[in-house]
N, C-alpha and C. Protein backbone atom coordinates (compact mmCIF):
# COMPACT_ATOMS: atom_id res chain seq x y z
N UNK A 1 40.06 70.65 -21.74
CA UNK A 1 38.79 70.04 -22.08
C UNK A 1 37.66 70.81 -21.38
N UNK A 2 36.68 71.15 -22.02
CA UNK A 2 35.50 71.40 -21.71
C UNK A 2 34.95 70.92 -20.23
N UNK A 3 34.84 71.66 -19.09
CA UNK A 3 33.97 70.91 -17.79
C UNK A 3 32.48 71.00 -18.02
N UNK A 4 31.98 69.58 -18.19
CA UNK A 4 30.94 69.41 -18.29
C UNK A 4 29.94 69.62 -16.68
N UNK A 5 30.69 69.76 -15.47
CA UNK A 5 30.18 70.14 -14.48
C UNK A 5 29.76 71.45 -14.34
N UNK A 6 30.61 72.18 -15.22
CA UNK A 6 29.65 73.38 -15.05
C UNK A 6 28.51 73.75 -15.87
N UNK A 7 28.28 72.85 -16.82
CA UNK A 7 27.27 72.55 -17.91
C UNK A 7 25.61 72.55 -17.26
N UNK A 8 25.65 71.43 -16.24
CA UNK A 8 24.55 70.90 -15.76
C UNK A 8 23.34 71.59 -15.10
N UNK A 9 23.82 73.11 -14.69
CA UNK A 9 22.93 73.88 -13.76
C UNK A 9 23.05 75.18 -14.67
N UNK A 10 22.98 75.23 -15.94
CA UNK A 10 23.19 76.61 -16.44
C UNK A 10 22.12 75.95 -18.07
N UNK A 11 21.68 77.54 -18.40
CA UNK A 11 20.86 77.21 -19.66
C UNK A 11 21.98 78.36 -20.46
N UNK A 12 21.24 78.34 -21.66
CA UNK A 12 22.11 80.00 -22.59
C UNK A 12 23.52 79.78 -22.68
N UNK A 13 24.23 78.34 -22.36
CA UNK A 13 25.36 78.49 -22.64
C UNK A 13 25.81 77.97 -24.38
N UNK A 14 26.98 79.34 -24.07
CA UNK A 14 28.20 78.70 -25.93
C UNK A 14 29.11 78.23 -25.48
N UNK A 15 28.90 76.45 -26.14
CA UNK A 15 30.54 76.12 -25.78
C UNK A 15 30.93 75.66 -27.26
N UNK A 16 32.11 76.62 -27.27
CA UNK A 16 33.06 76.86 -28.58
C UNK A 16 34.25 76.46 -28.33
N UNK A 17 34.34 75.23 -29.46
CA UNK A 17 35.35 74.17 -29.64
C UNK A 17 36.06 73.98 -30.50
N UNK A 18 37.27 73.12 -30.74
CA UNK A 18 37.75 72.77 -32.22
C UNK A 18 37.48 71.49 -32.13
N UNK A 19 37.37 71.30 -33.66
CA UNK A 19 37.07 69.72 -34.03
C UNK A 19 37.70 68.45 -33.62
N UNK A 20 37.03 67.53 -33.80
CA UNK A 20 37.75 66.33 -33.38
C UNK A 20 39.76 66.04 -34.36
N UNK A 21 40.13 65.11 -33.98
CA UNK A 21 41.42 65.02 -34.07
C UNK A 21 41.87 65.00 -35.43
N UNK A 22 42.53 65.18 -36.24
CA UNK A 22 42.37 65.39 -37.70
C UNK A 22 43.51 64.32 -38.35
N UNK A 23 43.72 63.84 -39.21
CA UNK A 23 45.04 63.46 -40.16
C UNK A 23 45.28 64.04 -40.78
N UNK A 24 46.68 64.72 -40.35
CA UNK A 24 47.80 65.36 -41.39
C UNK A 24 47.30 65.72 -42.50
N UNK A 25 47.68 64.43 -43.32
CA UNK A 25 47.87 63.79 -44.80
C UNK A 25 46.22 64.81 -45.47
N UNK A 26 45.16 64.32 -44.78
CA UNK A 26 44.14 64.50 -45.52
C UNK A 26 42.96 65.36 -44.95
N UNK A 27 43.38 65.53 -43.35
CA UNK A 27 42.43 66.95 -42.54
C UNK A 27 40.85 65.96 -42.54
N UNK A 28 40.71 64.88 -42.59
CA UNK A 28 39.79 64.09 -42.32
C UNK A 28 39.76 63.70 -40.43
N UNK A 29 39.52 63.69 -40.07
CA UNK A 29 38.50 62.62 -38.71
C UNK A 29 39.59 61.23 -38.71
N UNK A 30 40.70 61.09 -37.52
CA UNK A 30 41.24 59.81 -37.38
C UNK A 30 40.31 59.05 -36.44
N UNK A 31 40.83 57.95 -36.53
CA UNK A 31 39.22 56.32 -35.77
C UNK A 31 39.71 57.26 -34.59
N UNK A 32 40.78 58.00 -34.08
CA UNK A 32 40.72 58.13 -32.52
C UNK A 32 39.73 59.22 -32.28
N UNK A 33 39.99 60.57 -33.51
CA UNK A 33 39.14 61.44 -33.41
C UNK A 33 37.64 61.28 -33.07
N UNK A 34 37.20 60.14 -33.71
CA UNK A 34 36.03 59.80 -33.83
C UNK A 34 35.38 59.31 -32.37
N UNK A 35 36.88 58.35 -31.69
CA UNK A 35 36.25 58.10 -30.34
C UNK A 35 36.57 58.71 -29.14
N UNK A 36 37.03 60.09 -29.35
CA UNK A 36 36.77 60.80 -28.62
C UNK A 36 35.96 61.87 -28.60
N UNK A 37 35.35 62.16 -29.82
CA UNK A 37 33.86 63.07 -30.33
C UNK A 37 32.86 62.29 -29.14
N UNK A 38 32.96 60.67 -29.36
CA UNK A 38 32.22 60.18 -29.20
C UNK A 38 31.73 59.81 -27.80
N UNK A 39 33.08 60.18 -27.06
CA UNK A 39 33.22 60.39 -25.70
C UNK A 39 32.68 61.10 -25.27
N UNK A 40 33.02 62.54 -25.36
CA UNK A 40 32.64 64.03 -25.12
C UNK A 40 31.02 63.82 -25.75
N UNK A 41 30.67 63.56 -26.68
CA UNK A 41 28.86 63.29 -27.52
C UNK A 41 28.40 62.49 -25.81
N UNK A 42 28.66 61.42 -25.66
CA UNK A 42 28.02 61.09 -24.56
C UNK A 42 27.86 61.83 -23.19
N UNK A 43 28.98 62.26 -22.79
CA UNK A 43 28.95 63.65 -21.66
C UNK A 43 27.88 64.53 -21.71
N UNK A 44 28.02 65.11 -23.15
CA UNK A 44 26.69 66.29 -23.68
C UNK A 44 25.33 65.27 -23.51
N UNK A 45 25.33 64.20 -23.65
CA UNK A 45 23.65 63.93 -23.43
C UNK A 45 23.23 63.60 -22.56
N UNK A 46 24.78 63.39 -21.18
CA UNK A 46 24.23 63.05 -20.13
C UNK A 46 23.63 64.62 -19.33
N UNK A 47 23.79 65.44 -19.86
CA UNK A 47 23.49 66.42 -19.22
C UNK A 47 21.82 67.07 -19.27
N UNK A 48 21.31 65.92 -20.14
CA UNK A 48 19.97 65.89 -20.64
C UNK A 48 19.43 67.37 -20.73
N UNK A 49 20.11 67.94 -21.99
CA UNK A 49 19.59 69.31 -22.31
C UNK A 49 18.99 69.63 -23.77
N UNK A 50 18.64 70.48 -23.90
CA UNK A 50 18.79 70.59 -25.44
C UNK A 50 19.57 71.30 -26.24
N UNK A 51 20.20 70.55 -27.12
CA UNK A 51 21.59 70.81 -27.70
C UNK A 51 21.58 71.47 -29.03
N UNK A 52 22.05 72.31 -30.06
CA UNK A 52 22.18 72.40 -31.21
C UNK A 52 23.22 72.41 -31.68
N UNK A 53 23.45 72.85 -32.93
CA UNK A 53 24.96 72.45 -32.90
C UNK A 53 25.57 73.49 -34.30
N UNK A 54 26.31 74.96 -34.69
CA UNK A 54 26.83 75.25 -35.46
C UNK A 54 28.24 75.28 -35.71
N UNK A 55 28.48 74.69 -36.96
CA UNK A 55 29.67 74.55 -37.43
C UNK A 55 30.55 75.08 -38.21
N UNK A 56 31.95 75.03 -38.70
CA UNK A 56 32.61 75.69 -39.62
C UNK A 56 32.02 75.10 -40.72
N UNK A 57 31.84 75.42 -41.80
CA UNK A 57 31.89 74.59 -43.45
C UNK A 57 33.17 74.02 -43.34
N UNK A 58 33.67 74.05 -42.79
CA UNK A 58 35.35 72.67 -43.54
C UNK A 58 34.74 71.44 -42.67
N UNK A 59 35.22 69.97 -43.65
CA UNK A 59 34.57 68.77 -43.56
C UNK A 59 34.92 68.31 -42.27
N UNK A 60 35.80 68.37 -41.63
CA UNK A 60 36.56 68.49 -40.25
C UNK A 60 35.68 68.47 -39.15
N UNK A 61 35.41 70.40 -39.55
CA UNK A 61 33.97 70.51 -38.00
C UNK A 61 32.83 70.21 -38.44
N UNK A 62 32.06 69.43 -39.79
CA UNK A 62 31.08 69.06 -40.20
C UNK A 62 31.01 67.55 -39.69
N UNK A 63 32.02 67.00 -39.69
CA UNK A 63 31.80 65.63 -39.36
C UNK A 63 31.98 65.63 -38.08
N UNK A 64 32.98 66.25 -37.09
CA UNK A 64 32.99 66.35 -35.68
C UNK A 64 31.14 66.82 -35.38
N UNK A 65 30.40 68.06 -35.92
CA UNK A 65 29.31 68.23 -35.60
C UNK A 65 28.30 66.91 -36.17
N UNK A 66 28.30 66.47 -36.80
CA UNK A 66 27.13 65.07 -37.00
C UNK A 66 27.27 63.86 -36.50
N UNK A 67 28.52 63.74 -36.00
CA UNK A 67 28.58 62.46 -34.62
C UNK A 67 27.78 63.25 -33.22
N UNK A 68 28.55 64.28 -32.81
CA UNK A 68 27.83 64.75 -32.05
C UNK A 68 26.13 64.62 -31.74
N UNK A 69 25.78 65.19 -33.04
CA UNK A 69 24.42 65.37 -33.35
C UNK A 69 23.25 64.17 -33.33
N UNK A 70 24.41 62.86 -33.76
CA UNK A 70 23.71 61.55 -34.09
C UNK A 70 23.75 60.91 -32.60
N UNK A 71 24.60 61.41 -31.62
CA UNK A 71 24.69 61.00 -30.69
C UNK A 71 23.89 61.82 -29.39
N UNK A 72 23.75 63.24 -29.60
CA UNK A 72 22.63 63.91 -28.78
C UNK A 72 21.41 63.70 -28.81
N UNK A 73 21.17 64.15 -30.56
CA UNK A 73 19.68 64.65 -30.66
C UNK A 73 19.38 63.15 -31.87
N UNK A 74 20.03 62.27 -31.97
CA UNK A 74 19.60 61.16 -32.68
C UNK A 74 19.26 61.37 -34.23
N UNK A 75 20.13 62.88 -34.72
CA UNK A 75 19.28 63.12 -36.09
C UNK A 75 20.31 63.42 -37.22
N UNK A 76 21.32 63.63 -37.23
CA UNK A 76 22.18 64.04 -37.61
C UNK A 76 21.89 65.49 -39.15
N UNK A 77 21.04 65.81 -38.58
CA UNK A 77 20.31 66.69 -39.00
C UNK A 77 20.02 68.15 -38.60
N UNK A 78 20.12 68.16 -37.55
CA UNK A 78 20.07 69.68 -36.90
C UNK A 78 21.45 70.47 -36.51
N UNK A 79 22.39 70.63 -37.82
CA UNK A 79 23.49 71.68 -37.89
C UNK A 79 23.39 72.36 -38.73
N UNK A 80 23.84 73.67 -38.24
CA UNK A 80 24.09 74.41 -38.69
C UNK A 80 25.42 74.96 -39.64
N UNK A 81 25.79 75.62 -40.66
CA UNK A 81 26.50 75.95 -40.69
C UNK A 81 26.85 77.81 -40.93
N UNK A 82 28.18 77.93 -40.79
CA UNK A 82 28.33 79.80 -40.46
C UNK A 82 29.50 79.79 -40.94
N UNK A 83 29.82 80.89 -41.90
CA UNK A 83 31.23 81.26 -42.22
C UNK A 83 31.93 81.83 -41.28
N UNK A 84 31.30 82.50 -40.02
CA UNK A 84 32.21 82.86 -39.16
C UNK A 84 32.78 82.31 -37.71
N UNK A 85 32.26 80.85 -38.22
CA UNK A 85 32.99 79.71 -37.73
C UNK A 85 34.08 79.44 -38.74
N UNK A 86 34.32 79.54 -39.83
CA UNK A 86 35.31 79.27 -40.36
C UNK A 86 34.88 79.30 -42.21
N UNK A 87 36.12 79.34 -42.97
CA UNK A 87 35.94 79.34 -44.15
C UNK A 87 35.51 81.06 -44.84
N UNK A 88 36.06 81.90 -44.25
CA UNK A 88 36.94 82.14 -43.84
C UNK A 88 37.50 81.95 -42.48
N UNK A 89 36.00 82.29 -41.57
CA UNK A 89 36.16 82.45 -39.82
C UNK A 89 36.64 84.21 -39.80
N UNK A 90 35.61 84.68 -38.25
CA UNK A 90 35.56 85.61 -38.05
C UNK A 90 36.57 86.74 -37.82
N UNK A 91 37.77 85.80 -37.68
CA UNK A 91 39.46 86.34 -37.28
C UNK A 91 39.57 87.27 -38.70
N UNK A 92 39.48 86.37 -39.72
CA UNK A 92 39.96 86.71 -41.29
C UNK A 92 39.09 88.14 -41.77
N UNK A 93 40.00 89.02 -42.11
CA UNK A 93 39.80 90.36 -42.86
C UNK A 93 39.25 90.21 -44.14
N UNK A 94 40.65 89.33 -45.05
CA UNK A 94 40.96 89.24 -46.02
C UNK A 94 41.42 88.17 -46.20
N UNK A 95 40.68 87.12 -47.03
CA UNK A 95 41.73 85.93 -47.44
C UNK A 95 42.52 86.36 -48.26
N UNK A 96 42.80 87.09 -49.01
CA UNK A 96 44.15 86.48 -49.79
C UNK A 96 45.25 87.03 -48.96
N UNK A 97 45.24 88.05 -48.20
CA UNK A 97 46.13 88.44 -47.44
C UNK A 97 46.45 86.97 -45.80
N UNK A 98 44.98 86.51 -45.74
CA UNK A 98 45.51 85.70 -44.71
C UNK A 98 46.26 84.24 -44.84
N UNK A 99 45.52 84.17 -46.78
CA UNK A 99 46.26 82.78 -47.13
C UNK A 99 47.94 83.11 -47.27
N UNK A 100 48.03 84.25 -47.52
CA UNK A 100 49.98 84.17 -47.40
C UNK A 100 50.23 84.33 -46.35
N UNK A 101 49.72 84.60 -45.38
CA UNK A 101 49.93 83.99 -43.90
C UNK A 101 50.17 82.86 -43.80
N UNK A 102 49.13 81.97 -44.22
CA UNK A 102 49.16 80.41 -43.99
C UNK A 102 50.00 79.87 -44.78
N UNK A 103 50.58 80.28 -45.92
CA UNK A 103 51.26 79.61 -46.35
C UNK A 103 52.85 78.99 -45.84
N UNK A 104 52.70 80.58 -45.41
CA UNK A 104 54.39 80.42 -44.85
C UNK A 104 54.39 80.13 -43.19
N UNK A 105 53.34 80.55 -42.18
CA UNK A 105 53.33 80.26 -40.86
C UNK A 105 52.13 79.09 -40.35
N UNK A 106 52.77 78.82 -39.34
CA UNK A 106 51.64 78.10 -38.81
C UNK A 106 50.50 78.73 -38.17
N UNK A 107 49.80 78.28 -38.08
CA UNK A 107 48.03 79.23 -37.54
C UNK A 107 48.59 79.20 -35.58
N UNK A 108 49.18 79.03 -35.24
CA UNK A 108 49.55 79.17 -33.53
C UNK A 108 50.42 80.30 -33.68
N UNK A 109 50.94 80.53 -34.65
CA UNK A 109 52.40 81.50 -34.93
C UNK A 109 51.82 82.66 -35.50
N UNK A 110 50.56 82.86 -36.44
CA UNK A 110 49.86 83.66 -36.46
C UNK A 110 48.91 84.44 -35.51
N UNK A 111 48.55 83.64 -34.85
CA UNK A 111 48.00 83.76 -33.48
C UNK A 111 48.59 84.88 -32.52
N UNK A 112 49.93 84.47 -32.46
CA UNK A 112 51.00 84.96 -31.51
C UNK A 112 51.20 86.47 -32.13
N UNK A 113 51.33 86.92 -33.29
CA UNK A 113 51.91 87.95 -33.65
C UNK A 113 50.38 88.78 -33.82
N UNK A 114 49.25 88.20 -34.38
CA UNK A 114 47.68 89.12 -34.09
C UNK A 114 47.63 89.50 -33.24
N UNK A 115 47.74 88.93 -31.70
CA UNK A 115 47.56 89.24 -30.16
C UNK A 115 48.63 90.45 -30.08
N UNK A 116 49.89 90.92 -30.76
CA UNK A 116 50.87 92.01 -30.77
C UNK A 116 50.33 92.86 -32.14
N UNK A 117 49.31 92.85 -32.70
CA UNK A 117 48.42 93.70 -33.61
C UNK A 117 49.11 93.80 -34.70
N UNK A 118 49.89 93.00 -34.88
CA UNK A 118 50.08 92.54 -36.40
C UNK A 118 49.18 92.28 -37.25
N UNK A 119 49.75 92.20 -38.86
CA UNK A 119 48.93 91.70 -39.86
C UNK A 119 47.29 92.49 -39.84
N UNK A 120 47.14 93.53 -39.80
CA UNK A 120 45.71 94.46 -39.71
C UNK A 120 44.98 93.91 -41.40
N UNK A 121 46.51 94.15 -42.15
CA UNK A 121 45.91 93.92 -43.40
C UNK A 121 44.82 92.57 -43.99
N UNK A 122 45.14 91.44 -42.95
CA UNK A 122 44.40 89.91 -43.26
C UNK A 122 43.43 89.53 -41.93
N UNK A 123 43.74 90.27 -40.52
CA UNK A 123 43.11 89.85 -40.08
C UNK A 123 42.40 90.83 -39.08
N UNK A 124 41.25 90.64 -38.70
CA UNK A 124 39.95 91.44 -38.00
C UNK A 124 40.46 91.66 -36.40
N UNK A 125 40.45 92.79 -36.05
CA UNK A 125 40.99 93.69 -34.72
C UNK A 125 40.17 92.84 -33.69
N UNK A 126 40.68 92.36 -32.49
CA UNK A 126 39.81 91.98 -31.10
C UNK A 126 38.32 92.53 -31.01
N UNK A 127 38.40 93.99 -31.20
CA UNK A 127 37.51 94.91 -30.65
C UNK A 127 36.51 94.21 -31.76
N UNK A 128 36.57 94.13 -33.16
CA UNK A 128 35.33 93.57 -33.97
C UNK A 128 35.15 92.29 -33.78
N UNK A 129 36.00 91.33 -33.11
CA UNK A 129 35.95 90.06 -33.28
C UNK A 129 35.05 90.33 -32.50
N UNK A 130 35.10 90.46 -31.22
CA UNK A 130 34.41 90.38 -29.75
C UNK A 130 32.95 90.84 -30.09
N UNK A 131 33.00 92.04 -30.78
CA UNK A 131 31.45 92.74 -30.47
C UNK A 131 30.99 91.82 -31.76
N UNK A 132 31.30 91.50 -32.57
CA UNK A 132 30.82 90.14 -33.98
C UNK A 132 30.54 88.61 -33.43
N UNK A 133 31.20 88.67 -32.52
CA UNK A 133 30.78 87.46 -31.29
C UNK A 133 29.66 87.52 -30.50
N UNK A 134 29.87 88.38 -30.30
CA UNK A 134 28.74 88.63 -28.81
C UNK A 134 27.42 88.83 -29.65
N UNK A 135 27.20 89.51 -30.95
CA UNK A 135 25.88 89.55 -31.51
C UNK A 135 25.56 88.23 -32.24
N UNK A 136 26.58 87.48 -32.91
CA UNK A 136 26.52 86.10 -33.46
C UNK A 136 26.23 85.08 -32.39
N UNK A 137 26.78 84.99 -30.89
CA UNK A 137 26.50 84.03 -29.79
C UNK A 137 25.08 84.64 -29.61
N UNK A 138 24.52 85.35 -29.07
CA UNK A 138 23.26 86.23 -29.17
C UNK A 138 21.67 85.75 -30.41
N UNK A 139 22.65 86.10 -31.36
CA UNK A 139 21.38 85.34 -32.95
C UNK A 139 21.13 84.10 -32.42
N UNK A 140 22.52 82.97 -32.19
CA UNK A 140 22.12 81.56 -32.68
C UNK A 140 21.73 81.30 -31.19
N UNK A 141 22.42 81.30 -30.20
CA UNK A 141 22.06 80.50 -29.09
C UNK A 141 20.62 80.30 -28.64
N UNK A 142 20.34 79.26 -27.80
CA UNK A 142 19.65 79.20 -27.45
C UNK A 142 18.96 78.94 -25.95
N UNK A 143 18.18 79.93 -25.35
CA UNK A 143 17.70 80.14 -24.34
C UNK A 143 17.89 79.24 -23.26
N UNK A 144 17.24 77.87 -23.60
CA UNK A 144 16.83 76.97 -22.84
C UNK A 144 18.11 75.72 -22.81
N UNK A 145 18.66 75.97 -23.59
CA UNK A 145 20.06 74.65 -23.94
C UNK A 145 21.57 74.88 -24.02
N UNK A 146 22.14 74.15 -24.69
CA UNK A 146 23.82 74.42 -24.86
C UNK A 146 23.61 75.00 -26.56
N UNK A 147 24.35 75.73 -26.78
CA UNK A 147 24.82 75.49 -28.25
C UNK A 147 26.16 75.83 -28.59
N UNK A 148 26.51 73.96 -29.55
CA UNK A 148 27.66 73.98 -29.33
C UNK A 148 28.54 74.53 -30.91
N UNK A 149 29.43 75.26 -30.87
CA UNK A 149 30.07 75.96 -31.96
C UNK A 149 31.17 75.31 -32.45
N UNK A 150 31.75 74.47 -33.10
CA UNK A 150 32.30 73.84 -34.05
C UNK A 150 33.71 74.72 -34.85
N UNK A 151 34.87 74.76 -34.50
CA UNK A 151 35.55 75.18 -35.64
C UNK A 151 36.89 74.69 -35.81
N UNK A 152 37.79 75.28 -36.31
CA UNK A 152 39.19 75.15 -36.69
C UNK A 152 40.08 75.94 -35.30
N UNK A 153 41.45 75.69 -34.97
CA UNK A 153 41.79 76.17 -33.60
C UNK A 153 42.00 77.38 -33.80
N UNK A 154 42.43 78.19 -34.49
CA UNK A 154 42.32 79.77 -35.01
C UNK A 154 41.33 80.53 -35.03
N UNK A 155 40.49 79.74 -35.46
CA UNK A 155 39.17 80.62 -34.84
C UNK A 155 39.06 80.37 -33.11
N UNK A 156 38.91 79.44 -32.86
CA UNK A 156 38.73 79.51 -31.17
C UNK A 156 39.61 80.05 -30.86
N UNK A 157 40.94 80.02 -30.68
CA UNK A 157 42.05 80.89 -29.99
C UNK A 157 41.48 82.11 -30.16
N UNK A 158 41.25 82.98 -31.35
CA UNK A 158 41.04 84.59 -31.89
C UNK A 158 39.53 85.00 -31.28
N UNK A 159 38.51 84.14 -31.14
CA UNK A 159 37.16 84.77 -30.25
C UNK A 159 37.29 84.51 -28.99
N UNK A 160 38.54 83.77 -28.37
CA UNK A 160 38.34 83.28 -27.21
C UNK A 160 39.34 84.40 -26.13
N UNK A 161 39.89 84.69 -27.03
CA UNK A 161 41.08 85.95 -26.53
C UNK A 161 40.51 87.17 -26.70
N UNK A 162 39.72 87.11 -27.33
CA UNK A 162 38.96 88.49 -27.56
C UNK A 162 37.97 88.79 -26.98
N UNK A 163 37.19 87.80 -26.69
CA UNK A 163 36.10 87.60 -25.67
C UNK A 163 36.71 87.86 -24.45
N UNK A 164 38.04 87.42 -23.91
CA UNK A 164 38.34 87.82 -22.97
C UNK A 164 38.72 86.51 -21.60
N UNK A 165 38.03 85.51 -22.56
CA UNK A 165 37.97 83.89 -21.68
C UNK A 165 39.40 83.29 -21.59
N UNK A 166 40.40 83.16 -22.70
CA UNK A 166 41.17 82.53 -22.97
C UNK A 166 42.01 82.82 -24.08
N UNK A 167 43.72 82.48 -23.38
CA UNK A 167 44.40 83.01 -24.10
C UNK A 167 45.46 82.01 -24.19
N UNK A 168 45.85 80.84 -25.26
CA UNK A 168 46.92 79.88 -25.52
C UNK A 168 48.32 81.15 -25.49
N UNK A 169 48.84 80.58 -24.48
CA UNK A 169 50.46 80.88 -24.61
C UNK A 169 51.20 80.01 -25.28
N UNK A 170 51.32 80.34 -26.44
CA UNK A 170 51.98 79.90 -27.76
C UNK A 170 53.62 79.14 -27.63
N UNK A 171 54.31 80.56 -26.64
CA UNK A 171 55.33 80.29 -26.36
C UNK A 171 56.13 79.36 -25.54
N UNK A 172 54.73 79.11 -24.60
CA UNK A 172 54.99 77.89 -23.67
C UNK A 172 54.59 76.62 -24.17
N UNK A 173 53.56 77.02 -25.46
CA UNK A 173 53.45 75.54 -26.04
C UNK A 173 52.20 75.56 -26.10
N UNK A 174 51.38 75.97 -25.94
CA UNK A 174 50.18 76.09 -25.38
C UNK A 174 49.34 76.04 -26.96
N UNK A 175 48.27 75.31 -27.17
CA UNK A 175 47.66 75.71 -28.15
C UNK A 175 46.52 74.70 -27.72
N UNK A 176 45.30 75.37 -28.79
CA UNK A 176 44.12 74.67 -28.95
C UNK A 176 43.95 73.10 -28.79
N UNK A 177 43.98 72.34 -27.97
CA UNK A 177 43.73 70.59 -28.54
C UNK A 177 42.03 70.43 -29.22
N UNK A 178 42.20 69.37 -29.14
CA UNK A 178 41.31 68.76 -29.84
C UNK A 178 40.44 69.17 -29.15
N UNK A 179 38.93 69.27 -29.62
CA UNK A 179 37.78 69.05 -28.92
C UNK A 179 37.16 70.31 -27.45
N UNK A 180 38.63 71.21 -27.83
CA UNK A 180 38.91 72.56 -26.35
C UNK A 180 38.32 73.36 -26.87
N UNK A 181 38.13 73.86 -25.81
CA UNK A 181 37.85 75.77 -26.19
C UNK A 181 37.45 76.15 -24.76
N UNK A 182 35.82 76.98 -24.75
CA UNK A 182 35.62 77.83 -24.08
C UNK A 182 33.93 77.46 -23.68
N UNK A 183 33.47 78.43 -22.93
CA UNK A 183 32.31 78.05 -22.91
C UNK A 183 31.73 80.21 -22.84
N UNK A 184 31.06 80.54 -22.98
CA UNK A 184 30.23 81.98 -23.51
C UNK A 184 29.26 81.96 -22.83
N UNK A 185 28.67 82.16 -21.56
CA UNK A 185 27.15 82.83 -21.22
C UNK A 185 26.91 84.15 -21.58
N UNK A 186 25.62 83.39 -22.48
CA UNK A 186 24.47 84.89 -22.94
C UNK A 186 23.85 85.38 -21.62
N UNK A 187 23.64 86.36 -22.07
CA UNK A 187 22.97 87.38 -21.12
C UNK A 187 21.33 87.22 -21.04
């Protein structure tokens, strides 16, 4: 989980997350997902900053970002959205090459074999993720506040390993939870 202690004395920060808790069946927002957005939403406003908020386009990190939003900035109005938060997300080369990925593996298992430079054909090398990061955290962030980045756990695992912050050991079990990631200071 995100330390919100180190939040409180810093401006220019990215904290890049995955969405709240999902159902299986339908990749919607479960009541728990919701009250723990809603948890973490209160943390972020106790930190009395100014917040924005960009998201993946899948309905997932759209609705994880507008609780948030309704609960920071009272508007549910000020998100963003970015394809390289997701849909494809910045990892992806090539969808059709990455959807037969997905078809047959799980996105933690894909994960595992990118980090050994597999799959070039579907998915985008560290070295572009990172420097496509660092100019994308750069565009959106903002100076004076948090801004918080919204996605699917494949994307956070793949900028977060590449960035250099964080790396899920797959093998030990290790993967993205809910609501995790990283946090990015701009320069």
């Amino acid at each position: 989980m995100i330390n919100f202690d180190n939040l409180k004395m810093v401006s220019n920060a990215c904290v890049f997350i995955r969405h709240g808790e999902k159902d299986i069946d339908n990749y919607c927002l479960t009541d728990n997902g919701r009250k723990e957005i809603t948890k973490f939403s209160d943390s972020l406003r106790l930190l009395n900053k100014k917040i924005i908020l960009y998201s993946s386009p899948e309905n997932r990190c759209i609705e994880t970002a507008t609780i948030i939003d309704n609960i920071v900035n009272g508007t549910g109005k000020g998100i963003y959205t970015s394809d390289v938060l997701g849909k494809p997300g910045i990892q992806v080369k090539n969808q059709n090459e990455y959807n037969k990925l997905t078809d047959k593996m799980r996105c933690r298992d894909i994960f595992k074999e990118w980090k050994e430079d597999m799959h070039p054909e579907a998915m985008n090398s560290q070295e572009f993720i990172k420097a496509e990061m660092v100019k994308f955290f750069e565009k959106t962030s903002i100076k004076d506040g948090i801004t918080i980045y919204i996605a699917q756990s494949g994307t956070v695992a793949c900028t977060g390993y590449s960035l250099g912050i964080i790396d899920y050991k797959v093998d030990n079990g290790e993967w993205v939870d809910f609501l995790d990631g990283y946090v990015y200071f701009c320069k």
